[in-house]
N, C-alpha and C. Protein backbone atom coordinates (compact mmCIF):
# COMPACT_ATOMS: atom_id res chain seq x y z
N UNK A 1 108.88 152.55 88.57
CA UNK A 1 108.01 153.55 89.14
C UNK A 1 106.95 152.90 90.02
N UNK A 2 106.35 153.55 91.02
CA UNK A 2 105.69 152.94 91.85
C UNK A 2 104.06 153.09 91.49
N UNK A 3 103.73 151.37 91.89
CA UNK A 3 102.25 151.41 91.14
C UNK A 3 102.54 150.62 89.49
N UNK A 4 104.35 150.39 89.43
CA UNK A 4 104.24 149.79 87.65
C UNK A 4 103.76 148.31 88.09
N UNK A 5 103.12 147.10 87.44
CA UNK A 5 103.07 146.15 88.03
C UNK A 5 104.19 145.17 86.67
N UNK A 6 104.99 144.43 87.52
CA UNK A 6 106.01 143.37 86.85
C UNK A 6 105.39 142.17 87.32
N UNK A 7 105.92 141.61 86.27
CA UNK A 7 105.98 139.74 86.59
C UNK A 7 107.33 139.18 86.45
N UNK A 8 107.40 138.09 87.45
CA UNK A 8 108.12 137.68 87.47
C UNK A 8 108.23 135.96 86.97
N UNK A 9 108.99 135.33 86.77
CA UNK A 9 108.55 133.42 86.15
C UNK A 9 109.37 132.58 86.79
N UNK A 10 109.49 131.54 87.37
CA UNK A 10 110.16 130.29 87.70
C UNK A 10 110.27 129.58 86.54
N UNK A 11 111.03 129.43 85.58
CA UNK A 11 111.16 128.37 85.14
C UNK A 11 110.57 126.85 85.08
N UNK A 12 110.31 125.63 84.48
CA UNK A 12 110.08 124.33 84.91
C UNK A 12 111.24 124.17 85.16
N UNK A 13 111.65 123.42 86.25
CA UNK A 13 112.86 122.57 86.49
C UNK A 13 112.54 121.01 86.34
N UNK A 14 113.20 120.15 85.90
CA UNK A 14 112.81 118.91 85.46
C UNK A 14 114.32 118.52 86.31
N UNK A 15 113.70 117.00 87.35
CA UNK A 15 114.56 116.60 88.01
C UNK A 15 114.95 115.25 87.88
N UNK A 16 115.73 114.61 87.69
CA UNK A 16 115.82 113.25 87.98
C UNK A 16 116.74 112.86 88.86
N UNK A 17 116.05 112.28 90.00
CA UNK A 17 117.09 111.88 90.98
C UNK A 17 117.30 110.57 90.74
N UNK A 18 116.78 109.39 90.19
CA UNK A 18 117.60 108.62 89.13
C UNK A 18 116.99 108.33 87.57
N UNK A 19 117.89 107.03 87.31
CA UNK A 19 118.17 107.32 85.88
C UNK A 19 116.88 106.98 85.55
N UNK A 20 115.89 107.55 84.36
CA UNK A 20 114.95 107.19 83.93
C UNK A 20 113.55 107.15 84.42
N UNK A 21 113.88 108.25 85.67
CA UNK A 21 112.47 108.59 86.35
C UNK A 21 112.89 110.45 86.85
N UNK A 22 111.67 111.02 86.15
CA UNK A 22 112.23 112.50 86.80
C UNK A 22 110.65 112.92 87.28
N UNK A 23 110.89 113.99 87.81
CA UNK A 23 109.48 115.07 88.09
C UNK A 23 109.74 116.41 87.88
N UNK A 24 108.86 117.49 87.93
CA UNK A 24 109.23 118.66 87.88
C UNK A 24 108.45 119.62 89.25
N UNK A 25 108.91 120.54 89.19
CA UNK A 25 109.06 121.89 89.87
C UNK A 25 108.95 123.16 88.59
N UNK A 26 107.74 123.54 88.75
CA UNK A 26 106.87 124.47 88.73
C UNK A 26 106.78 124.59 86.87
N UNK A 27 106.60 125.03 86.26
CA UNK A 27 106.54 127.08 85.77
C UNK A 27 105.80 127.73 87.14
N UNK A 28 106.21 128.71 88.08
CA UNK A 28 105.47 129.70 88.50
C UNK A 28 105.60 130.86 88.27
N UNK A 29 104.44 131.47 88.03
CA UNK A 29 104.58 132.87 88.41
C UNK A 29 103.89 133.87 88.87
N UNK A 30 104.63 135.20 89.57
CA UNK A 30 104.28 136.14 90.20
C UNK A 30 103.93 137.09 89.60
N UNK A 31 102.54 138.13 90.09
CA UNK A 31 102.56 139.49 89.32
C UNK A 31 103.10 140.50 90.77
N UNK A 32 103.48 141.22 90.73
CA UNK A 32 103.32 142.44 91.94
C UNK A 32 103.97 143.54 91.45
N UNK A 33 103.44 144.89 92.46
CA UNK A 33 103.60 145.64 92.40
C UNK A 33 104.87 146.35 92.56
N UNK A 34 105.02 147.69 92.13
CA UNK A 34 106.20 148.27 92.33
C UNK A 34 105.69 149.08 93.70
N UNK A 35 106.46 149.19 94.77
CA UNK A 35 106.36 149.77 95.83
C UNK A 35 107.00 150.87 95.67
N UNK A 36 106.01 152.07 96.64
CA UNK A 36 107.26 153.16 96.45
C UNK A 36 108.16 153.33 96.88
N UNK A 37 109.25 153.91 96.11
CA UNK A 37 110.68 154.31 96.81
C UNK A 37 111.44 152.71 95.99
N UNK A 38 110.82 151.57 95.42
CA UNK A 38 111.41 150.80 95.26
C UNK A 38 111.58 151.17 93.81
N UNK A 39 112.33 150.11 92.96
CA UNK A 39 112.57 149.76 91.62
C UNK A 39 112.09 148.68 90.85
N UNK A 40 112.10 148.85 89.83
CA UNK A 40 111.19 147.54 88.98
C UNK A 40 112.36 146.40 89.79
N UNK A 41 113.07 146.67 89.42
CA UNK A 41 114.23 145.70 89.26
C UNK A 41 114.00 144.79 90.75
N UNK A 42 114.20 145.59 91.88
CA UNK A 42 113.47 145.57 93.32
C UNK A 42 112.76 144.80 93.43
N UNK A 43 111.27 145.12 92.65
CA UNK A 43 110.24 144.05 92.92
C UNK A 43 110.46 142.75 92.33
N UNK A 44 111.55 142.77 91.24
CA UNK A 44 111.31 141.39 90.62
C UNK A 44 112.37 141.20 91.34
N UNK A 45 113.09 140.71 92.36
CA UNK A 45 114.10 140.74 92.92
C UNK A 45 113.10 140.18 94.49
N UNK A 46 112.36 140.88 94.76
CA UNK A 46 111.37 140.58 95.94
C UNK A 46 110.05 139.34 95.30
N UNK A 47 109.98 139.75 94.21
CA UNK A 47 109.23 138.74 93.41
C UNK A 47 109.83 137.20 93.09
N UNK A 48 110.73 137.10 93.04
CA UNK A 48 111.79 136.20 92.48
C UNK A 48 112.37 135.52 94.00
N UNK A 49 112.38 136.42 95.25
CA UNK A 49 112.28 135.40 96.35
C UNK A 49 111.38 134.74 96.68
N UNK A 50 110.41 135.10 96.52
CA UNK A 50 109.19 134.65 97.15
C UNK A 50 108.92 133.36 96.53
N UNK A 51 108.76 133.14 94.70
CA UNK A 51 109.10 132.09 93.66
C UNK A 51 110.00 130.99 94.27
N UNK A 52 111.39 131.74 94.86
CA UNK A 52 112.33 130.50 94.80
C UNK A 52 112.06 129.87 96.30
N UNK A 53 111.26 130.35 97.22
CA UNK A 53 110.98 129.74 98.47
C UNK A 53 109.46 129.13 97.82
N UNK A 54 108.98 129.44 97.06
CA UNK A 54 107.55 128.48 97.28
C UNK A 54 108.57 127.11 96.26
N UNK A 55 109.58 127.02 95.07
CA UNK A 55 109.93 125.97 94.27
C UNK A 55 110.64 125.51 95.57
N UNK A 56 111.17 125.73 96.03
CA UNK A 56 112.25 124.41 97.12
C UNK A 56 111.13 124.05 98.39
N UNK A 57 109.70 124.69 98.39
CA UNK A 57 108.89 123.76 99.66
C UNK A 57 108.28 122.80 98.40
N UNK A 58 108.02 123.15 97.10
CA UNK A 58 107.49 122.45 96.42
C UNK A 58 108.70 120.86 96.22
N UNK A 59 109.77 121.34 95.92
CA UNK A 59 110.76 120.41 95.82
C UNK A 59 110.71 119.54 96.61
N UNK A 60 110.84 120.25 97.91
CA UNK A 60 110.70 119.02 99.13
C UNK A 60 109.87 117.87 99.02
N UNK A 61 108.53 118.35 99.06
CA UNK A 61 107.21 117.55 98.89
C UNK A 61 107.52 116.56 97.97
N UNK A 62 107.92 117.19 96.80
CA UNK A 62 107.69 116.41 95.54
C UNK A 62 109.09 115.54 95.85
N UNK A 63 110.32 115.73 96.31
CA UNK A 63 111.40 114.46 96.71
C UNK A 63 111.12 114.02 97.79
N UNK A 64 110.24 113.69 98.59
CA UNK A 64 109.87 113.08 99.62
C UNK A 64 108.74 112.31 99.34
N UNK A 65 107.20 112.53 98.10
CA UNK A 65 106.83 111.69 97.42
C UNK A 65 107.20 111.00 96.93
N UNK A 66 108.72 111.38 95.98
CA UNK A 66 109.18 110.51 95.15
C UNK A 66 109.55 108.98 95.47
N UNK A 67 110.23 109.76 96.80
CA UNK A 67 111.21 108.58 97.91
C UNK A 67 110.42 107.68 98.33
N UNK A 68 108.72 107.97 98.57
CA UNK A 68 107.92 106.94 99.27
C UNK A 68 107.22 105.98 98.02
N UNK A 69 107.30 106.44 96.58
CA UNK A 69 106.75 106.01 95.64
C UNK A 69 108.01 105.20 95.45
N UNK A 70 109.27 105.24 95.53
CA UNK A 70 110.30 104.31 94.98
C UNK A 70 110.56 103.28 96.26
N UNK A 71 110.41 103.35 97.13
CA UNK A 71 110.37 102.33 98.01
C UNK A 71 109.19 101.84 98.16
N UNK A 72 108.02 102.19 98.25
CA UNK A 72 106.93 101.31 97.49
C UNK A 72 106.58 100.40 96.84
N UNK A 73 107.45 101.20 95.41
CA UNK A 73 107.99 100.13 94.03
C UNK A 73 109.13 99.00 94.54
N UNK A 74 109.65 98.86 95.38
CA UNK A 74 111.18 97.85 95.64
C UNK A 74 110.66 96.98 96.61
N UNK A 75 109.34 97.56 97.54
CA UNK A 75 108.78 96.82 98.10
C UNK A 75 107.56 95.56 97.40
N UNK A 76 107.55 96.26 96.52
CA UNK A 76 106.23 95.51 95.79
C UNK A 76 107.19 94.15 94.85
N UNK A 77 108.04 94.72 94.79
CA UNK A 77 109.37 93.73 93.96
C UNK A 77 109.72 92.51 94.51
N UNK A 78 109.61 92.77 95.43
CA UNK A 78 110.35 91.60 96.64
C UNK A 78 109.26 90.39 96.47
């Protein structure tokens, strides 16, 4: 119904792009509204995009830190 307000959650995702070093991506979450003419289901559906585009700019960041922190480390090795 319009005007219900839902939430929606991202999960933590826990990553390891190798063995014995990981990071994570998020818990997030969204509250919003039900729009009219829409469905709960709708908003968490519009809610739940919005989540999975902010976790993959977060992803990025955070595997592109990773990459400069592990060549860092291989540099400091040498």
């Amino acid at each position: 119904m319009a005007g219900e307000r839902v939430t929606v959650t991202w999960g933590k995702m826990l990553i390891s792009p190798v063995q014995y070093n990981t990071f994570d991506v998020g818990p997030f979450s969204l509250e919003t509204e039900v729009l009219p003419g829409e469905t709960a289901e709708q908003a968490m559906a519009r809610g739940y995009a919005i989540l999975e585009g902010f976790a993959r700019k977060t992803y990025a960041g955070k595997i592109e830190a990773f990459r400069a922190a592990l060549g860092d480390a291989k540099k400091a090795m040498r």
